[in-house]
Protein backbone atom coordinates (compact mmCIF):
# COMPACT_ATOMS: atom_id res chain seq x y z
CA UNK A 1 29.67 1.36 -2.19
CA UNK A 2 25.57 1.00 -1.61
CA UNK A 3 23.41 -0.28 -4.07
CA UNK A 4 22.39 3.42 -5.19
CA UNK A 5 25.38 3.28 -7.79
CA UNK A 6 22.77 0.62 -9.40
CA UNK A 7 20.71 3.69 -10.25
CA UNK A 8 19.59 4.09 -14.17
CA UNK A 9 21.08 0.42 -14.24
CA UNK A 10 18.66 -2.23 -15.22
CA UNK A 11 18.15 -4.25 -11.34
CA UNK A 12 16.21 -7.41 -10.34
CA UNK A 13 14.73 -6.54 -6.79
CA UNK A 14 13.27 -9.54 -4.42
CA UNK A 15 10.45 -8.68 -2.49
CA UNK A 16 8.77 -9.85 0.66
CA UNK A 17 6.22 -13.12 -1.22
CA UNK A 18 9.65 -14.34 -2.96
CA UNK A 19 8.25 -11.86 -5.73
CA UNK A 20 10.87 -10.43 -8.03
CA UNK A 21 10.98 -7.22 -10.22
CA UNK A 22 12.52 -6.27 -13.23
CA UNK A 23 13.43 -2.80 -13.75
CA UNK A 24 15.53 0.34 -14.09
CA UNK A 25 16.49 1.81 -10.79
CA UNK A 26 15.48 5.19 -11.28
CA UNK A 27 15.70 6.41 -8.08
CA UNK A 28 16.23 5.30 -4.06
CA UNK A 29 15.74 6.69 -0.49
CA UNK A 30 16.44 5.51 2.90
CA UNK A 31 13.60 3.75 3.07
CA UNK A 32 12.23 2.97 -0.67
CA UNK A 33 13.16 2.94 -4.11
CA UNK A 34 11.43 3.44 -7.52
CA UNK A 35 11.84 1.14 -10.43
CA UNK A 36 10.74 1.62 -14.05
CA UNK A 37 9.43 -1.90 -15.83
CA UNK A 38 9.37 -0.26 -19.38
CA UNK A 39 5.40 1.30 -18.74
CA UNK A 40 5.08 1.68 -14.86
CA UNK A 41 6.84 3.08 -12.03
CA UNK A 42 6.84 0.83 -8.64
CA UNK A 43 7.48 2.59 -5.75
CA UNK A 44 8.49 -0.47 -3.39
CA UNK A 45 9.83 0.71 0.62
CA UNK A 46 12.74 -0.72 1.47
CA UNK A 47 11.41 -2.82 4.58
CA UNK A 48 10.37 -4.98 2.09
CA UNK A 49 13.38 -5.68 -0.41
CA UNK A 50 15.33 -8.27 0.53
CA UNK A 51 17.80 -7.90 -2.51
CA UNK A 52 18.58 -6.00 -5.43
CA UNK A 53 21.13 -6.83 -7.78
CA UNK A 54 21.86 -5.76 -11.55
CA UNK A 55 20.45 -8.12 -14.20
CA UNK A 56 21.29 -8.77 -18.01
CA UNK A 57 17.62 -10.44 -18.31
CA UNK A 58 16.31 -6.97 -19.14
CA UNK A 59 17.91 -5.18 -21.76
CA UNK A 60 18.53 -1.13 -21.20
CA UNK A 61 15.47 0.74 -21.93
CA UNK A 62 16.06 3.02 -25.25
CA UNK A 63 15.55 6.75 -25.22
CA UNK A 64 14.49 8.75 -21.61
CA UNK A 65 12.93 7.26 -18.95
CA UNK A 66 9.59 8.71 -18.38
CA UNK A 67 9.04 11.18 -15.27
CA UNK A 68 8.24 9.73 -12.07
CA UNK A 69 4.64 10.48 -11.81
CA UNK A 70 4.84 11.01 -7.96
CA UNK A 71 7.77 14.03 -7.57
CA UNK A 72 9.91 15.26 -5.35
CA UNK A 73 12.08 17.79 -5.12
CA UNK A 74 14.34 16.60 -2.00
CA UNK A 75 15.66 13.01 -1.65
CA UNK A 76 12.76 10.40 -2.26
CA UNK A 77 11.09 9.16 1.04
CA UNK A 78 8.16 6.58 1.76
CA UNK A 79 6.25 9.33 3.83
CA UNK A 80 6.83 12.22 1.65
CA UNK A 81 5.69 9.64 -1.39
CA UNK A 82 2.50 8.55 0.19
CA UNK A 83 1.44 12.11 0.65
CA UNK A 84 2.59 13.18 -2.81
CA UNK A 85 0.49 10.34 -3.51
CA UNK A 86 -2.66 11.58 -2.66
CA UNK A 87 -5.59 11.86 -4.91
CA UNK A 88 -3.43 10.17 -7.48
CA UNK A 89 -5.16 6.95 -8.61
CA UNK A 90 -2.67 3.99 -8.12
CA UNK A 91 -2.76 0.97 -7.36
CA UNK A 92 -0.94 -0.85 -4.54
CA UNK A 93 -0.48 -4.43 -2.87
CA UNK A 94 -0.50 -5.96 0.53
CA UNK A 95 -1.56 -9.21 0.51
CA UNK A 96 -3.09 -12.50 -0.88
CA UNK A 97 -4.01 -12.40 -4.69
CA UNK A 98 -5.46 -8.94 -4.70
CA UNK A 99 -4.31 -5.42 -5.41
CA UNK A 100 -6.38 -2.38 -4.52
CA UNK A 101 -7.57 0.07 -6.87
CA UNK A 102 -7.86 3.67 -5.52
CA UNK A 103 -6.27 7.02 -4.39
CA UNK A 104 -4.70 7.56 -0.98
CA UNK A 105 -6.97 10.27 0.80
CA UNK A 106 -4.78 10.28 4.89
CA UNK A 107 -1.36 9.53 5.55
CA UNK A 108 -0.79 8.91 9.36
CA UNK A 109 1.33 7.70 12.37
CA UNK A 110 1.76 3.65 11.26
CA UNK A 111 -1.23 3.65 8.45
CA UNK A 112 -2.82 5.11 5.57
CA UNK A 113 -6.31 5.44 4.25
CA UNK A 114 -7.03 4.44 0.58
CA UNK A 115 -10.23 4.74 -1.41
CA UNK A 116 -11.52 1.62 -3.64
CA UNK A 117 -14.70 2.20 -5.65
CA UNK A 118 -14.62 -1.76 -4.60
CA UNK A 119 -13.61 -1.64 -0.59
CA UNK A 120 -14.71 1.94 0.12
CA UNK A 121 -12.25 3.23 2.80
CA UNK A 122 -9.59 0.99 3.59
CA UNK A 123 -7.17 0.97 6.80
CA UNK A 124 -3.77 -0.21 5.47
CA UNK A 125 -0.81 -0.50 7.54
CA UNK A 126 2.56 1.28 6.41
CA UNK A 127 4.32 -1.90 7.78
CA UNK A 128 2.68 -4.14 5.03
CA UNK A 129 2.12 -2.11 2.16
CA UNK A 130 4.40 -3.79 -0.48
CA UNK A 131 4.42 -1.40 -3.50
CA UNK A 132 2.71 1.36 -4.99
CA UNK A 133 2.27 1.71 -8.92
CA UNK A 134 0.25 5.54 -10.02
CA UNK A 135 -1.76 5.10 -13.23
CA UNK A 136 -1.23 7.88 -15.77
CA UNK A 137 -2.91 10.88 -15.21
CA UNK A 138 -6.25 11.63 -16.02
CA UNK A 139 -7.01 7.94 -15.36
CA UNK A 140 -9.62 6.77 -12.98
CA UNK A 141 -10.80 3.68 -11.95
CA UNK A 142 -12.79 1.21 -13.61
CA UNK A 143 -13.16 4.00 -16.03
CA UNK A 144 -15.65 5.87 -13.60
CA UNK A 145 -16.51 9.59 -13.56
CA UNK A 146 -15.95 11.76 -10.64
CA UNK A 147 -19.69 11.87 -10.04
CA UNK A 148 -19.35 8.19 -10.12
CA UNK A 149 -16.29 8.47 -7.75
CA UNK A 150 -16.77 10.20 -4.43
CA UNK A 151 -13.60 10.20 -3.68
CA UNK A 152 -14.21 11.42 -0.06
CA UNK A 153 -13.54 10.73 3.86
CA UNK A 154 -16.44 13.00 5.22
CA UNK A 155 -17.66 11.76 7.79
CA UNK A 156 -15.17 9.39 8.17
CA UNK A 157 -13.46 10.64 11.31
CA UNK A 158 -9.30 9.31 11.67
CA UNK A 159 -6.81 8.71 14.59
CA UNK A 160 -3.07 9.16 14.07
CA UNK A 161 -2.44 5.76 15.23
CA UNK A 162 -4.19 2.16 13.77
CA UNK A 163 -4.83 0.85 17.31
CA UNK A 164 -6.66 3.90 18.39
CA UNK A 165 -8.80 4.04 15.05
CA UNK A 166 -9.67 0.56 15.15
CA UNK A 167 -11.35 1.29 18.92
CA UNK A 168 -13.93 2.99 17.27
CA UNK A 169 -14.94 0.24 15.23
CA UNK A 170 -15.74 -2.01 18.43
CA UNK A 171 -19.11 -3.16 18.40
CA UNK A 172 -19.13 -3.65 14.79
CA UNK A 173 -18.47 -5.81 12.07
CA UNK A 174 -14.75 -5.94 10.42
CA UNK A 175 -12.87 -7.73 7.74
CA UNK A 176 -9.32 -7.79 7.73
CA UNK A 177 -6.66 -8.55 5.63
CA UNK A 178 -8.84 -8.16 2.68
CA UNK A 179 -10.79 -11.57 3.30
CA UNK A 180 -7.49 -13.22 2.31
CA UNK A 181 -8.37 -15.60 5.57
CA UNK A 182 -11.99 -16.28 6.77
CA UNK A 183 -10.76 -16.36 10.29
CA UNK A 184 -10.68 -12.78 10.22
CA UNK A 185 -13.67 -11.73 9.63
CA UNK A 186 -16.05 -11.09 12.63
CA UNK A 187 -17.25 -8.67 15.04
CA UNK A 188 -14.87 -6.65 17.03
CA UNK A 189 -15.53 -6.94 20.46
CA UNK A 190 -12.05 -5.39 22.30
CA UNK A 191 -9.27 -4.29 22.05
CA UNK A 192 -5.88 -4.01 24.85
CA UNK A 193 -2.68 -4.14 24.89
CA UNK A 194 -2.38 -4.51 21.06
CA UNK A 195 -4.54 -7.56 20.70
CA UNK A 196 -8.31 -7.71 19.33
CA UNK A 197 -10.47 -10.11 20.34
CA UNK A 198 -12.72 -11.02 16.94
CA UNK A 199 -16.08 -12.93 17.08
CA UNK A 200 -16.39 -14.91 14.43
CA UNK A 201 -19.01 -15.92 12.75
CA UNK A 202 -19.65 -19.79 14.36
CA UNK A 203 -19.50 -17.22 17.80
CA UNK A 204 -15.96 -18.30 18.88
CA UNK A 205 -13.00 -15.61 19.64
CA UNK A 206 -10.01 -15.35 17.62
CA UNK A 207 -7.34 -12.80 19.35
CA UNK A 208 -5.31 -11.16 16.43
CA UNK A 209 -1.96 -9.10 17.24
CA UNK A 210 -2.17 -5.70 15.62
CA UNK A 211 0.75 -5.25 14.58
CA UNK A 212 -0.30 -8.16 12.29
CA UNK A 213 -2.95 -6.57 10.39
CA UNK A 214 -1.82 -5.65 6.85
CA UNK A 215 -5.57 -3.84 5.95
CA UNK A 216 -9.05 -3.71 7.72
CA UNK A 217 -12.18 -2.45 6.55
CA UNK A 218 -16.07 -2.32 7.13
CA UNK A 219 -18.30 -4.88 5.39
């Protein structure tokens, strides 16, 4: 047996943070699954559940479970999600106390892009992204229009991998991790063997492992 016979079951799934869900297990992959709370669908990759069990705190939702907004027609993967995903507005989480409010314009090697009205273009690592929750459609951000919401990566040339895209940022300045930690913020000054070396802004070096970074963007 595999936890997949806990689908259309209401579940409690703990995620990486000690953060717990509540929901209907509506559908799973090899590496994700999808839960319904009763208005949203979280689309949460497996890396980052460390258990899912069935609960009796949340009672069985009555009549049909909405449609997953983000469909498939073969079995449900994180890849094939994220690029289903694109130029649907969602919102997803990596880190600290905030969650990003965009659409998902590239889907590479190890990272994705995502567009914030608030963060512009935004690096963020398909190691640490921790869930991903699409608005209705027809619903944009903050309410904007799409003349208000150039939703757009011209100009804004990509790399398949992380490492190699954050080369051409050298020279300039970067925040990472979403500001959760003022230590990285700073100019980029190098990068080898999968270490950066950061100035910060007192003019000392901080060396960050990138395999580390959840999310990096420009100031």
């Amino acid at each position: 047996m595999t936890y997949t016979q806990l689908i259309g079951k209401p579940v409690e799934a703990e995620i990486t943070g000690k953060v717990k869900f509540l929901g209907h297990l509506v559908d799973a992959g090899l590496d994700i699954i999808v839960l319904f709370n009763g208005t949203q669908h979280l689309y949460i990759p497996l890396l980052h559940v460390h258990s899912i069990q069935q609960t009796s705190e949340m009672e069985s939702f009555e009549g049909e479970i909405p449609e997953k907004p983000v469909k498939s027609d073969e079995q449900i993967s994180y890849r094939k999600t994220l690029n289903q995903a694109k130029g649907i507005f969602a919102e997803i989480y990596v880190t600290g106390n905030k969650s990003l409010h965009g659409y998902i314009t590239n889907v590479l090697n190890d990272y994705l892009v995502f567009y914030s009205p608030v963060f512009k273009n935004v690096l963020i690592s398909l190691h640490h992204l921790k869930w991903l929750i699409p608005y209705p459609a027809n619903t944009t951000p903050y309410t904007l229009n799409s003349q208000e919401l150039p939703v757009t990566i011209a100009g804004l040339s990509v790399n398949r991998n992380l490492e190699e895209q954050l080369k051409k940022y050298t020279g300039q300045m970067l925040v990472f991790d979403l500001a959760e930690n003022p230590e990285k913020i700073g100019l980029l000054k190098n990068i080898e063997q999968n270490m950066m070396e950061l100035i910060k802004a007192d003019g000392q070096p901080i060396y960050l492992k990138i395999s580390h970074v959840k999310a990096a963007h420009l100031p």
